[in-house]
N, C-alpha and C. Protein backbone atom coordinates (compact mmCIF):
# COMPACT_ATOMS: atom_id res chain seq x y z
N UNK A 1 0.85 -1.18 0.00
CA UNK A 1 0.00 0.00 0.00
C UNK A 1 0.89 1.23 0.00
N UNK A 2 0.66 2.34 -1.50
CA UNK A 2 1.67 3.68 -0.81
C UNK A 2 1.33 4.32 -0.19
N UNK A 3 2.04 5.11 0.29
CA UNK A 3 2.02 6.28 1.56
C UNK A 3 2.10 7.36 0.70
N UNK A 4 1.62 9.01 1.42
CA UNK A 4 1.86 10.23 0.72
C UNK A 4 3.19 10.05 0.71
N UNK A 5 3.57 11.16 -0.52
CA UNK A 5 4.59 11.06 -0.95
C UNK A 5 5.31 11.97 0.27
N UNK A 6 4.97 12.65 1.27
CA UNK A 6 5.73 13.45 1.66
C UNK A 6 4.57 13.27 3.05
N UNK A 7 5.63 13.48 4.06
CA UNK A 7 4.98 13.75 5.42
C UNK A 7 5.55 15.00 5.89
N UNK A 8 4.25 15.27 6.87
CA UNK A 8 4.70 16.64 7.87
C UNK A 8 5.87 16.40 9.23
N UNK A 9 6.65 17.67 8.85
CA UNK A 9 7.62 17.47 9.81
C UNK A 9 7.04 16.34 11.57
N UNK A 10 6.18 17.18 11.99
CA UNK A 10 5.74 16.53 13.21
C UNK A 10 5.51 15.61 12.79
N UNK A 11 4.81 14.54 11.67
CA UNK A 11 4.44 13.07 12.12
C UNK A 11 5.71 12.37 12.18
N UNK A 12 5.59 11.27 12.85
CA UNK A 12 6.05 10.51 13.61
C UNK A 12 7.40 9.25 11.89
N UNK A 13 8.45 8.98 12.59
CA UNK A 13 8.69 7.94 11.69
C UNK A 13 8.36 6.73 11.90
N UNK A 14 7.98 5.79 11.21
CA UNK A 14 7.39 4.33 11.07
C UNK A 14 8.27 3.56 9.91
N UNK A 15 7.93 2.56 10.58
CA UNK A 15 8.83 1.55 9.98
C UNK A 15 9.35 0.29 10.70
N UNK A 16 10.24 -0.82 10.50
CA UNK A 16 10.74 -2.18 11.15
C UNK A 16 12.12 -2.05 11.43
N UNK A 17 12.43 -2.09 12.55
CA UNK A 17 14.14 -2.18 12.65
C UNK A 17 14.81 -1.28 13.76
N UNK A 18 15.42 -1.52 13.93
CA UNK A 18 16.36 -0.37 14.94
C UNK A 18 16.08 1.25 14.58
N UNK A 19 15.73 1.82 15.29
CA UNK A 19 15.69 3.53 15.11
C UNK A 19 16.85 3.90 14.81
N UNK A 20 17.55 3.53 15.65
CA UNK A 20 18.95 4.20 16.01
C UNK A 20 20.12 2.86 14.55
N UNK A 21 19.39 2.80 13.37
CA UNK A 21 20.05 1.89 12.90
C UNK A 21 21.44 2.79 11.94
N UNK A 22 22.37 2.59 11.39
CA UNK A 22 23.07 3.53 10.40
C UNK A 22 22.89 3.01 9.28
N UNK A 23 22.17 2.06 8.50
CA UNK A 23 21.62 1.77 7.97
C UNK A 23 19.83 1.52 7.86
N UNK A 24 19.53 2.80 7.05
CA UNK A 24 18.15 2.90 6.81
C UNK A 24 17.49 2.62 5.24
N UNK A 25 16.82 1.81 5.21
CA UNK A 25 16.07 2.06 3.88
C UNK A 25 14.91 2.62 3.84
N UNK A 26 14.33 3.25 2.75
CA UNK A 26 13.20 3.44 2.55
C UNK A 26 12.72 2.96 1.67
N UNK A 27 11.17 2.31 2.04
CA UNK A 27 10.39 1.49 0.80
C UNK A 27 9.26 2.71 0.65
N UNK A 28 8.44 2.44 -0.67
CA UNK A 28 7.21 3.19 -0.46
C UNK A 28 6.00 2.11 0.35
N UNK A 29 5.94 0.80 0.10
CA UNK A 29 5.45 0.21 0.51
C UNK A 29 5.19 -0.23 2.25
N UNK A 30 3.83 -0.95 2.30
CA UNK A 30 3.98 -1.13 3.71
C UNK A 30 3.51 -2.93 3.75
N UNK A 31 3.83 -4.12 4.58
CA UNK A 31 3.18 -4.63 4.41
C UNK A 31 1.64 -4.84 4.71
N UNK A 32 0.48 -5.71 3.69
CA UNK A 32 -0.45 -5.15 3.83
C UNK A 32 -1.53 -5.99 4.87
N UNK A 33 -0.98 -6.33 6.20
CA UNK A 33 -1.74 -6.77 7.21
C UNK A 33 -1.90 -6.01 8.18
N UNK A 34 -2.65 -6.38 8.97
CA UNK A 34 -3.36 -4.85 10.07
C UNK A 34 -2.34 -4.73 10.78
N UNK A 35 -1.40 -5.48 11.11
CA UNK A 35 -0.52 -5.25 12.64
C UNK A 35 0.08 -3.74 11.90
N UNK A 36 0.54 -3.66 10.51
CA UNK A 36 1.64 -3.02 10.49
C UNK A 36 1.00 -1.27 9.57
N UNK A 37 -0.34 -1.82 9.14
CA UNK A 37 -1.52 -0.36 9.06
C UNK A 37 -1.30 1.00 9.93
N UNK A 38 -1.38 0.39 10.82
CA UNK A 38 -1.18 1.48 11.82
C UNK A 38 -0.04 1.63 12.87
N UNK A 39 1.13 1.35 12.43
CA UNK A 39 2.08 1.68 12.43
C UNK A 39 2.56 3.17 13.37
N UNK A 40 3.08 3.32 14.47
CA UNK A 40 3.05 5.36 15.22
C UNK A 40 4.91 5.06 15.19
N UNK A 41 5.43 4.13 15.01
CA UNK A 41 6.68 4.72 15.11
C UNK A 41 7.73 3.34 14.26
N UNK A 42 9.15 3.14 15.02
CA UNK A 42 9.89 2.19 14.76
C UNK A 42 9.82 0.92 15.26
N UNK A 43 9.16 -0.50 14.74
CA UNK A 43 8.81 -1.34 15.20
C UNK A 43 10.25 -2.51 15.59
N UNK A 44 11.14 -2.80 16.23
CA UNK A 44 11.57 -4.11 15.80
C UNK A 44 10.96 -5.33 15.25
N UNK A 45 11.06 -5.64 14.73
CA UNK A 45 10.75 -7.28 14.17
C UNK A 45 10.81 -8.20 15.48
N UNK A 46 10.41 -9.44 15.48
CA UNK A 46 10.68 -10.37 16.49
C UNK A 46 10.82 -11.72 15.45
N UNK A 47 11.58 -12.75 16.02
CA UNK A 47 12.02 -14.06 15.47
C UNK A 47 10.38 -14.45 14.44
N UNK A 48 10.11 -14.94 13.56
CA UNK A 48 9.12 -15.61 13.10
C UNK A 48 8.13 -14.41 12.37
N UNK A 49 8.69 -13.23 12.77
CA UNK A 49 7.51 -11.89 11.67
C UNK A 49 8.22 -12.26 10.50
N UNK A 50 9.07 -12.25 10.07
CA UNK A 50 9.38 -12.17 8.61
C UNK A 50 9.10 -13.23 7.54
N UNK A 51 8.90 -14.55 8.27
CA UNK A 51 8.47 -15.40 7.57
C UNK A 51 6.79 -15.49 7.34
N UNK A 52 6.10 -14.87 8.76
CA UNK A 52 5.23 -15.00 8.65
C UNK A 52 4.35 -13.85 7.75
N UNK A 53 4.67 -13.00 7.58
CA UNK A 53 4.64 -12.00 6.69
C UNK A 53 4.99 -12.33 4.92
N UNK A 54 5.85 -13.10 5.09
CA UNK A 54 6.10 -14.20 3.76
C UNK A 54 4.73 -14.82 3.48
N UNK A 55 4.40 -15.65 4.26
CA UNK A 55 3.51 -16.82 4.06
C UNK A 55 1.82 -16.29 3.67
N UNK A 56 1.90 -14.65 4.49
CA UNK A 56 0.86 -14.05 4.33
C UNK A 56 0.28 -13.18 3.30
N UNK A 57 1.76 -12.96 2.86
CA UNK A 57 1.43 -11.75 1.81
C UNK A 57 2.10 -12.43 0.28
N UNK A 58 2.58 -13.82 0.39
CA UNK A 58 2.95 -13.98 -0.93
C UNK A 58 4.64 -13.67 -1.19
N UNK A 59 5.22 -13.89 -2.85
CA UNK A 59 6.26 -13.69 -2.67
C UNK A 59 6.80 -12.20 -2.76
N UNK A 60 6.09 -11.12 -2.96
CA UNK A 60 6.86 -9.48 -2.88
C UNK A 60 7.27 -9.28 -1.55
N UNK A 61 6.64 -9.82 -0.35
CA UNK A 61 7.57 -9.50 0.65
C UNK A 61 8.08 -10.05 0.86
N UNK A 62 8.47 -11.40 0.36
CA UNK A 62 9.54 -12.74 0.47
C UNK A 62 10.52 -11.93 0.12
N UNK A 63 10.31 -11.24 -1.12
CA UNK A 63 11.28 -11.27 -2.08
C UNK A 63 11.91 -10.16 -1.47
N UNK A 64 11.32 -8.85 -1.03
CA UNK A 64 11.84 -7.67 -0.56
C UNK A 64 12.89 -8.47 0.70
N UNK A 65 13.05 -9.06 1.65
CA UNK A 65 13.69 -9.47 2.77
C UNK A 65 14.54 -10.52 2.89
N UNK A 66 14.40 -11.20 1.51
CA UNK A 66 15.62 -12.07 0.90
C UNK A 66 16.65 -11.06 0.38
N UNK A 67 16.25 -10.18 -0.52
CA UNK A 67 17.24 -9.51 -1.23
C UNK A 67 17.76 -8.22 0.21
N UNK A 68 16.97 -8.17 0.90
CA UNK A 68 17.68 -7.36 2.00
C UNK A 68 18.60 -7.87 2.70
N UNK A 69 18.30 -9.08 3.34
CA UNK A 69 19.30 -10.21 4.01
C UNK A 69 20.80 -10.38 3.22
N UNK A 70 20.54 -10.98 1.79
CA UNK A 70 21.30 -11.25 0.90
C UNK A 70 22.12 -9.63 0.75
N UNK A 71 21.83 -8.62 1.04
CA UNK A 71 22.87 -7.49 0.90
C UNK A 71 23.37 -7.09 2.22
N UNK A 72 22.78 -7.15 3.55
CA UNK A 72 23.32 -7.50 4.80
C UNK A 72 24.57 -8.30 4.88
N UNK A 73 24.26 -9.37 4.57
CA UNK A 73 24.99 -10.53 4.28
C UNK A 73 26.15 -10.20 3.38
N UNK A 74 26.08 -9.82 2.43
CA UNK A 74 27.33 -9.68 1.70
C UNK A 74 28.03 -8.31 2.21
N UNK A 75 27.45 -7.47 2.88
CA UNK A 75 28.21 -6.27 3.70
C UNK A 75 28.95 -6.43 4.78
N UNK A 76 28.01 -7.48 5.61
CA UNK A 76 28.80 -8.00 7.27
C UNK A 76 28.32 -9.28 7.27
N UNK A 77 28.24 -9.99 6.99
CA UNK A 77 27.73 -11.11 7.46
C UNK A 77 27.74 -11.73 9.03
N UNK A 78 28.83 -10.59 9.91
CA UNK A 78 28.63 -10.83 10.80
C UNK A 78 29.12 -12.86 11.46
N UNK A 79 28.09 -13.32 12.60
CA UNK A 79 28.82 -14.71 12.55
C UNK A 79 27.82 -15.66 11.85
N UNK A 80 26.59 -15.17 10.87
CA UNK A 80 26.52 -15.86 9.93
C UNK A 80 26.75 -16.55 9.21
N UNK A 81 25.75 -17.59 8.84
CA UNK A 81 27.02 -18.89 7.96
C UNK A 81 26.13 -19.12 6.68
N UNK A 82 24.65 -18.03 6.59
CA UNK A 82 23.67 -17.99 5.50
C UNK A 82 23.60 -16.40 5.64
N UNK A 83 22.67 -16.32 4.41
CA UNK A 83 21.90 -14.78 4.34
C UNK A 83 20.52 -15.58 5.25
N UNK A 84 20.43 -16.55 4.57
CA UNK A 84 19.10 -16.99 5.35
C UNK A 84 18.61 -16.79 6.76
N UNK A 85 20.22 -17.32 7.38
CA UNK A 85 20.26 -17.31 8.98
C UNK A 85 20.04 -15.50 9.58
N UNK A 86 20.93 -14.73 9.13
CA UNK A 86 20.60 -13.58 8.89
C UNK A 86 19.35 -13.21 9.12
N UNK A 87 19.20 -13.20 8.18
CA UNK A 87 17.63 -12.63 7.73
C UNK A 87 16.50 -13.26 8.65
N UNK A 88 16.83 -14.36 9.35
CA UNK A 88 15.69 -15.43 10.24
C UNK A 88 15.92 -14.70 11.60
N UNK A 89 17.65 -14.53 12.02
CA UNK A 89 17.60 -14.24 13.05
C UNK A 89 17.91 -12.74 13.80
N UNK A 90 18.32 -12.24 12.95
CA UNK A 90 18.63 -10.76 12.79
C UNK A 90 18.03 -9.68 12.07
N UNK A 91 17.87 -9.95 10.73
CA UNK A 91 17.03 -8.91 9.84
C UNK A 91 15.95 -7.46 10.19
N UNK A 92 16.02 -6.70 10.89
CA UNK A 92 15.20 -5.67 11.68
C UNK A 92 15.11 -5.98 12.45
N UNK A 93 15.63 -6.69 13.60
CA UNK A 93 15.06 -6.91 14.92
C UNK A 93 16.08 -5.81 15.43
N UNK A 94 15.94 -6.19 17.05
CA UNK A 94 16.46 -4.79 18.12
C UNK A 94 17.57 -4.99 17.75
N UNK A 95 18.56 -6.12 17.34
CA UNK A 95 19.94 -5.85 17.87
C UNK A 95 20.22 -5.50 16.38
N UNK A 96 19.73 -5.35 15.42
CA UNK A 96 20.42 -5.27 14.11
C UNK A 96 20.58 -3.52 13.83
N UNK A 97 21.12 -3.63 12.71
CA UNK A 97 21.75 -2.20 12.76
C UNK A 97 21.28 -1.54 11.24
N UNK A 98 20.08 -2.02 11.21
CA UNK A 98 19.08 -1.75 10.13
C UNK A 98 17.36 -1.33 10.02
N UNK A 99 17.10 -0.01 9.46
CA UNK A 99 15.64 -0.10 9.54
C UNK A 99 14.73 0.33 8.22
N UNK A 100 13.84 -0.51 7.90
CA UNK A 100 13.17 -0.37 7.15
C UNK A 100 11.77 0.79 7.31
N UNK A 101 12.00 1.99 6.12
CA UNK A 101 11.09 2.96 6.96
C UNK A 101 9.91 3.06 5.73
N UNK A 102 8.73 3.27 6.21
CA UNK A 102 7.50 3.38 5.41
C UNK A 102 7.04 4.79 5.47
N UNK A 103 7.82 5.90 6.18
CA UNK A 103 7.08 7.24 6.31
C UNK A 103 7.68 8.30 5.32
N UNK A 104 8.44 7.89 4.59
CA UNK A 104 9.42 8.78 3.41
C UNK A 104 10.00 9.82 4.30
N UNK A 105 10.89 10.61 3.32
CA UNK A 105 11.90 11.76 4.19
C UNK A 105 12.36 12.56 2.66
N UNK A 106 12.43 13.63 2.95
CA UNK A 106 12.67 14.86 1.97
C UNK A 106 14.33 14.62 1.91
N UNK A 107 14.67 15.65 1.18
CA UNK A 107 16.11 15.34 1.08
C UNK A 107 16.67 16.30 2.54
N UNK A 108 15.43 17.49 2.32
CA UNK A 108 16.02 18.46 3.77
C UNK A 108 16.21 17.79 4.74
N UNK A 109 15.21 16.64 4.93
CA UNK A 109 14.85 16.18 6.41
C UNK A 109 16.77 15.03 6.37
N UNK A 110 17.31 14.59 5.84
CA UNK A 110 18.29 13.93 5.87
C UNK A 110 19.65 15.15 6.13
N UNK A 111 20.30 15.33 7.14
CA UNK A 111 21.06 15.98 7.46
C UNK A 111 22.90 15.73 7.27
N UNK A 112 23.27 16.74 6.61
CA UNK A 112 24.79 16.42 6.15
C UNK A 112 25.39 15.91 7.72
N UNK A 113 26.07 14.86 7.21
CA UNK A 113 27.25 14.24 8.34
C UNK A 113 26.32 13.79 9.42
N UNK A 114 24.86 13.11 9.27
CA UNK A 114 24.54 12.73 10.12
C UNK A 114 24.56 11.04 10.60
N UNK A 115 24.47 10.88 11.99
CA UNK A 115 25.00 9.96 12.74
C UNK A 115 24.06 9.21 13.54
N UNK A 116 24.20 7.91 14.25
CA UNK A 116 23.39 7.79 14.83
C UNK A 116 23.74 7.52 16.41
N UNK A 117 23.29 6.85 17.22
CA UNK A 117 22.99 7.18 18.58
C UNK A 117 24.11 6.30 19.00
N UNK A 118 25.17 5.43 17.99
CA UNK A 118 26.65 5.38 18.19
C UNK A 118 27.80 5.83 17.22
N UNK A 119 26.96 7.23 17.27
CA UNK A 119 27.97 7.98 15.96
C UNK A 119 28.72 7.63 14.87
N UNK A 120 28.14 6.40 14.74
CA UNK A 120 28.10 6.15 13.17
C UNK A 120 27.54 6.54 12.01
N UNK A 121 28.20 6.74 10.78
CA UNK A 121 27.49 7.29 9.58
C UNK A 121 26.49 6.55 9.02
N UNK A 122 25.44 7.32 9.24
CA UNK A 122 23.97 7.14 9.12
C UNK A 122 23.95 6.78 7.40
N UNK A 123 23.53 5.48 6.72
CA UNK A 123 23.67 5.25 5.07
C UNK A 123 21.79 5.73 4.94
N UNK A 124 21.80 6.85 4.12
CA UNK A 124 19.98 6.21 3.45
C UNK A 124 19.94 5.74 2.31
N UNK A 125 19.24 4.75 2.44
CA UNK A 125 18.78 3.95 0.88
C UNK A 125 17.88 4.08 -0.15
N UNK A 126 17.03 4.59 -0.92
CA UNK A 126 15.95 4.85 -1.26
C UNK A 126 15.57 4.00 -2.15
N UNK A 127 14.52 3.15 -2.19
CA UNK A 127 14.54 1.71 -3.05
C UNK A 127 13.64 2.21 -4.04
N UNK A 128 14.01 2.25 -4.99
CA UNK A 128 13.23 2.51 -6.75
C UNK A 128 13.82 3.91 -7.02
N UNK A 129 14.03 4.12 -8.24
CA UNK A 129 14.22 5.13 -8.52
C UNK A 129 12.92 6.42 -8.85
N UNK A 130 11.25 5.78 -8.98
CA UNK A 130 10.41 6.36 -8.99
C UNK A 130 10.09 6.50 -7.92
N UNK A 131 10.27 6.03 -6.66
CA UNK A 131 9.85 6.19 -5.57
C UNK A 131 11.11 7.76 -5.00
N UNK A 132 12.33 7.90 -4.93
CA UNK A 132 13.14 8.77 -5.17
C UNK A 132 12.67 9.93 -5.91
N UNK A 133 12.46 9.99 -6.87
CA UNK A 133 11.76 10.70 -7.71
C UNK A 133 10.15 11.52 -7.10
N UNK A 134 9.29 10.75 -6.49
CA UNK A 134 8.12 11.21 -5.65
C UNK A 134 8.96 11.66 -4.72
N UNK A 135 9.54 11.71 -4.25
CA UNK A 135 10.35 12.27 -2.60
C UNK A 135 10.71 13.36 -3.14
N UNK A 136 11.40 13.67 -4.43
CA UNK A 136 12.33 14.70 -4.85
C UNK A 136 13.64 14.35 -4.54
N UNK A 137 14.23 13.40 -4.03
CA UNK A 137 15.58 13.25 -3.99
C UNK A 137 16.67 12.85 -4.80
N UNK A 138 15.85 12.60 -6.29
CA UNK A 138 16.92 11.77 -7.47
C UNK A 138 17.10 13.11 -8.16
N UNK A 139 16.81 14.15 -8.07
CA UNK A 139 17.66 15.81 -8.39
C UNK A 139 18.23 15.97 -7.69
N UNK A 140 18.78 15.52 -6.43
CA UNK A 140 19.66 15.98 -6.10
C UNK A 140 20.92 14.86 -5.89
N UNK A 141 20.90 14.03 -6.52
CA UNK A 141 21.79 12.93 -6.65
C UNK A 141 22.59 12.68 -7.89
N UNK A 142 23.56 12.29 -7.98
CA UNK A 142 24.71 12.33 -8.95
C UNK A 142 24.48 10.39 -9.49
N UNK A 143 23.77 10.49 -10.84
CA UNK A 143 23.62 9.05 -11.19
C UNK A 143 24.71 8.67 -12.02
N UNK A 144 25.25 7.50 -11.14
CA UNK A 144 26.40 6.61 -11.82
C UNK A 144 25.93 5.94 -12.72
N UNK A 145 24.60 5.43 -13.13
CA UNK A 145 24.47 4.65 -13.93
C UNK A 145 22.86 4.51 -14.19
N UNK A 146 22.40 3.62 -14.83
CA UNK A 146 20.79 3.51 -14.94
C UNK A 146 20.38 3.41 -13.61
N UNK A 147 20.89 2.57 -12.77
CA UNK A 147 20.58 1.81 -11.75
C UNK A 147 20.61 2.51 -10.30
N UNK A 148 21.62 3.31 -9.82
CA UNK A 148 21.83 3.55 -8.80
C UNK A 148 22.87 5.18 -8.99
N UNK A 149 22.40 5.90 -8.29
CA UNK A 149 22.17 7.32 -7.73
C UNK A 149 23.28 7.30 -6.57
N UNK A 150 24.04 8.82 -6.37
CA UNK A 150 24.49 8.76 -4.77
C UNK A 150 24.61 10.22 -4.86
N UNK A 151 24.50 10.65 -3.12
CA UNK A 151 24.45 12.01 -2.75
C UNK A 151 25.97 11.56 -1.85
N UNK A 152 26.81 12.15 -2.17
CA UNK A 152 28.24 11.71 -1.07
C UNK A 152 28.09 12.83 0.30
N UNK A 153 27.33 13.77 -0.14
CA UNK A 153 27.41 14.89 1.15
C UNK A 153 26.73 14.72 2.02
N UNK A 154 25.11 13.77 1.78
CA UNK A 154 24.26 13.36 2.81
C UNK A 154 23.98 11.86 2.91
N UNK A 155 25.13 10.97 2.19
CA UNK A 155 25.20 9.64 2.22
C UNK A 155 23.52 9.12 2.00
N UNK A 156 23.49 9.57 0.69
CA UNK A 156 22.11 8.77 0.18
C UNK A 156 22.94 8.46 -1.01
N UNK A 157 21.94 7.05 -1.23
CA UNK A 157 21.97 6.09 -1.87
C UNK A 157 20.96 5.68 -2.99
N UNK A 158 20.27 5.73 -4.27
CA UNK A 158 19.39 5.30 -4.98
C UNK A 158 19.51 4.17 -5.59
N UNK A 159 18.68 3.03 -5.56
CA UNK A 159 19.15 1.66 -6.26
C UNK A 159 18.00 1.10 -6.67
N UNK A 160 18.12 0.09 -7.23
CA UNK A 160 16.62 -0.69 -7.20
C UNK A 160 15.98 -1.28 -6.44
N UNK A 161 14.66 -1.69 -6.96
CA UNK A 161 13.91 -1.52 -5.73
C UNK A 161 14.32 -3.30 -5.76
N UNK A 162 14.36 -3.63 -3.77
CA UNK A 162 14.27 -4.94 -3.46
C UNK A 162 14.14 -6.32 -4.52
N UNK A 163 14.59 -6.76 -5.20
CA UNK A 163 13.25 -7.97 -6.13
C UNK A 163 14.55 -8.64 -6.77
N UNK A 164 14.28 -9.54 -6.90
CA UNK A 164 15.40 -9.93 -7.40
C UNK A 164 15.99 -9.93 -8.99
N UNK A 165 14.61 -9.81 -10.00
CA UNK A 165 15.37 -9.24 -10.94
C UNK A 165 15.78 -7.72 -10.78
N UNK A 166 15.33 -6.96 -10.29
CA UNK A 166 15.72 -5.71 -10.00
C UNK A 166 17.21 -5.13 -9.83
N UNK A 167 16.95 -5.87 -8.55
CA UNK A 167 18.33 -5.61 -7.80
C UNK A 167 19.33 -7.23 -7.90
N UNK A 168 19.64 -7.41 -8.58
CA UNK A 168 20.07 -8.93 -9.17
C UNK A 168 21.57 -9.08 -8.08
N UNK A 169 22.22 -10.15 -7.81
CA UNK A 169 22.89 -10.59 -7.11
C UNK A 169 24.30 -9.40 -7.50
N UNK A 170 24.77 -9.31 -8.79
CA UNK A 170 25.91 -8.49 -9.30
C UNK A 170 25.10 -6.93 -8.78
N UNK A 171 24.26 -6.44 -8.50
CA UNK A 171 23.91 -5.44 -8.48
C UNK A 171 23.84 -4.98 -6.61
N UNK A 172 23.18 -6.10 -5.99
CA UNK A 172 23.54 -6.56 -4.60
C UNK A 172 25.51 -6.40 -4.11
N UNK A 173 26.02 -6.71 -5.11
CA UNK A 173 27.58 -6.65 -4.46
C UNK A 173 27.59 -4.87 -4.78
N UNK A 174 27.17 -3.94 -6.22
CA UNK A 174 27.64 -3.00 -6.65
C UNK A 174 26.86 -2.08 -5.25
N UNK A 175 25.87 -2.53 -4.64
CA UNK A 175 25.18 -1.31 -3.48
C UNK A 175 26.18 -1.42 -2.29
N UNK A 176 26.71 -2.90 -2.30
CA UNK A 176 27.58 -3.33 -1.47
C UNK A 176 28.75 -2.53 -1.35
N UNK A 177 29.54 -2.14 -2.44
CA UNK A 177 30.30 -1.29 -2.74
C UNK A 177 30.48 0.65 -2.75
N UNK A 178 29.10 0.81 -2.98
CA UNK A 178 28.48 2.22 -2.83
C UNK A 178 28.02 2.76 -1.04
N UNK A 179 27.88 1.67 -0.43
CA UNK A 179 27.93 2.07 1.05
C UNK A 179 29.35 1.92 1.97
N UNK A 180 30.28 1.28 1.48
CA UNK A 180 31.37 1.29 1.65
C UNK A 180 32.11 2.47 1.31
N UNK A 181 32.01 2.77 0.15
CA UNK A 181 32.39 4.04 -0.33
C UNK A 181 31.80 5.17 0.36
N UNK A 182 30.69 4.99 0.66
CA UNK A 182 30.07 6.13 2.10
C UNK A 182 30.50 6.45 3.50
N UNK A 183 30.76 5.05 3.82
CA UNK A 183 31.78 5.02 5.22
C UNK A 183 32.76 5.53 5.06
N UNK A 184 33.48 5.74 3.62
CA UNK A 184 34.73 5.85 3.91
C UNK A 184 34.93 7.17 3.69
N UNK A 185 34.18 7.85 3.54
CA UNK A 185 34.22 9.32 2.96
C UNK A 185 34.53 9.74 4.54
């Protein structure tokens, strides 16, 4: 289901994952069962939402949280020995260092050199390039290629959206590479 393209400063952010994550994405989408409708802020995940959210909604949100895992995974894998495991046992929950947000953000609202609540460099992701585009943030981004966009001054990121032809495994290592290149700035 989309969201306005733009929210008012005061409402609230929503979304799955650590608040305080330095890795944020933004989807336009939300999934479409009641728990997550009404949504007032940053939810963690708990063990068994992500599958069950799979089973409920079919494969687009399979597919969105495989290809998220699978780029987790190839960034840190951490003591992972799958993306799978990942993604089962970590993927948005409290301890992960990732959040999936459904309330969009302007380019103003993203602040140069910003950090999060262990002063780490905060990455934003913006998944689709039309969804970027409704925000207003793909004018102000420098596109490397068809595919993927970057702002180096406010560490945004434009790529494709989640899916696996989309964002295809070689394209998964190249975002892999573009947030690295963010840290290191």
């Amino acid at each position: 289901m989309p969201l306005p393209q733009t929210k008012n400063a005061s409402e609230p952010v929503i979304g799955l994952g650590n608040i305080n994550a330095n890795l944020r994405v933004y989807i336009e989408n939300i999934p479409p069962l009641p728990q997550y409708q009404n949504l007032t802020l940053v939810n963690p995940m708990q063990n068994g939402d992500i599958q069950q959210i799979g089973q409920l909604t079919g494969n687009h949100w399979r597919k969105i949280f495989n290809v998220f895992a699978k780029l987790l995974f190839e960034y840190n894998p951490q003591n992972f020995v799958t993306w799978q495991n990942l993604r089962d046992e970590s993927l948005l929950q409290k301890q992960s260092n990732t959040c999936l947000l459904f309330s969009g953000v302007t380019f103003e609202e993203i602040k140069i050199g910003d950090t999060n609540a262990n002063k780490s460099k905060m990455i934003t992701i913006i998944m689709g390039k039309t969804y970027a585009n409704k925000l207003g943030i793909d004018k102000h981004c420098y596109w490397l290629s068809e595919s993927f966009a970057i702002n180096t001054v406010k560490n945004i990121i434009i790529c494709p959206y989640f899916d696996y032809r989309q964002l295809s495994n070689i394209k998964v290592t190249q975002l892999v590479q573009l947030i690295k290149q963010l840290e290191a700035n």
